[in-house]
Protein backbone atom coordinates (compact mmCIF):
# COMPACT_ATOMS: atom_id res chain seq x y z
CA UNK A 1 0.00 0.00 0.00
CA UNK A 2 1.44 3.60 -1.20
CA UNK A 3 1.86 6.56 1.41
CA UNK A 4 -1.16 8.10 -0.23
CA UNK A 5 -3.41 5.14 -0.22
CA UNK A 6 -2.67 5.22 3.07
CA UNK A 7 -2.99 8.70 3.93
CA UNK A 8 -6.48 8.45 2.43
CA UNK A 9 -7.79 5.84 4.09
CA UNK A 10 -6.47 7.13 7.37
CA UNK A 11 -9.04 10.38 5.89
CA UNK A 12 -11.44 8.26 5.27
CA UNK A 13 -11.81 6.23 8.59
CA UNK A 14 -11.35 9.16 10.27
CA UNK A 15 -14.81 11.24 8.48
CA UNK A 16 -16.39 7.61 9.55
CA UNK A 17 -15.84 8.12 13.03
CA UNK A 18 -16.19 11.69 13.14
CA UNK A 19 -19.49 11.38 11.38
CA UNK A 20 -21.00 8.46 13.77
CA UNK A 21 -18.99 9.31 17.09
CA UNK A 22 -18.98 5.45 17.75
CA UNK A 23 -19.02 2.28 15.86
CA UNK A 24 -17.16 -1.09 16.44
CA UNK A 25 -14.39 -2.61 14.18
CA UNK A 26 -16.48 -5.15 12.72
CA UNK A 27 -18.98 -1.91 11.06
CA UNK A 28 -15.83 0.05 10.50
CA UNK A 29 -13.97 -3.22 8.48
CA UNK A 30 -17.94 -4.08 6.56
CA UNK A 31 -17.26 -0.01 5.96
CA UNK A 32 -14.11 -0.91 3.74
CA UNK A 33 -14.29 -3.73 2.36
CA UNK A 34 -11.35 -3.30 0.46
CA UNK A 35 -8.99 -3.21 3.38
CA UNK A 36 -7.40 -5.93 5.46
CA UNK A 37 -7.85 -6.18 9.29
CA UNK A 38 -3.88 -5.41 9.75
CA UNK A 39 -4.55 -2.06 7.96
CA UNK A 40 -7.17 -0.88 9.60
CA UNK A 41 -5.84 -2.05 12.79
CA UNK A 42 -2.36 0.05 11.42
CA UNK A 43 -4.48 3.64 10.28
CA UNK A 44 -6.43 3.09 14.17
CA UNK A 45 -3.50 3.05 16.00
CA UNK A 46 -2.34 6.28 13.72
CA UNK A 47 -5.18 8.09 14.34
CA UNK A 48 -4.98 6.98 18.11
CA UNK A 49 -1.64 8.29 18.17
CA UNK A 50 -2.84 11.31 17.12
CA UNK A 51 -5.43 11.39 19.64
CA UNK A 52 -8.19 11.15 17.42
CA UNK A 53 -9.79 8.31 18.51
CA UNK A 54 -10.19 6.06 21.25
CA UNK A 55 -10.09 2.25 20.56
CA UNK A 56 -11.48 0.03 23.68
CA UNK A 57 -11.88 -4.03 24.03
CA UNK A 58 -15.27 -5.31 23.79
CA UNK A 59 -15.80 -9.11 24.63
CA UNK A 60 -15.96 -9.88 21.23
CA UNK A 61 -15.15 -6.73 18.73
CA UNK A 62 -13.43 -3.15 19.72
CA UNK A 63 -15.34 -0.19 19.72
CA UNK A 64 -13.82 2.90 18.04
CA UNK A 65 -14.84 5.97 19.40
CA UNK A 66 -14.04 9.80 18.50
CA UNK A 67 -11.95 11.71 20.88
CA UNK A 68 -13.38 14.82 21.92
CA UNK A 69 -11.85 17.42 22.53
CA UNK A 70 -12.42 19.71 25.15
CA UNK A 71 -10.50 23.21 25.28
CA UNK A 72 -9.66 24.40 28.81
CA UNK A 73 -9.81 28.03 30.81
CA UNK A 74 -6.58 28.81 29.20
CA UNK A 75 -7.47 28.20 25.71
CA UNK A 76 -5.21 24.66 25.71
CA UNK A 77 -6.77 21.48 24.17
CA UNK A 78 -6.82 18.38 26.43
């Protein structure tokens, strides 16, 4: 997979779970079809890096959730 194939599906999951707030990995992967497990598993932990999103353990899936954001008294993101 390219740096910009990648880059754009990192996009793309990203709108996803801006869009819906929550989902699990099993919507997300039915979402794109055309991707493997490992890479979405690879552009989650990217995003989650960049404290985008949150991934948690369920019993049987992970659910993906959007980070929010919340900007403090002095004007800092945390």
């Amino acid at each position: 997979m390219t740096n910009g194939m990648s880059q754009d599906i990192e996009h793309a999951v990203h709108r996803l779970v801006s869009e819906r707030r929550r989902l699990t990995f099993t919507v997300l992967s039915h979402a794109f079809p055309q991707c493997r497990w490992q890479t979405l598993f690879q552009v989650l932990h990217l995003l989650q890096a960049k404290d985008l999103v949150i991934l948690a353990p369920l019993l049987w899936d992970y659910e993906i959730r959007v980070r929010e954001h919340i900007v403090g008294a002095e004007g800092r993101i945390r």
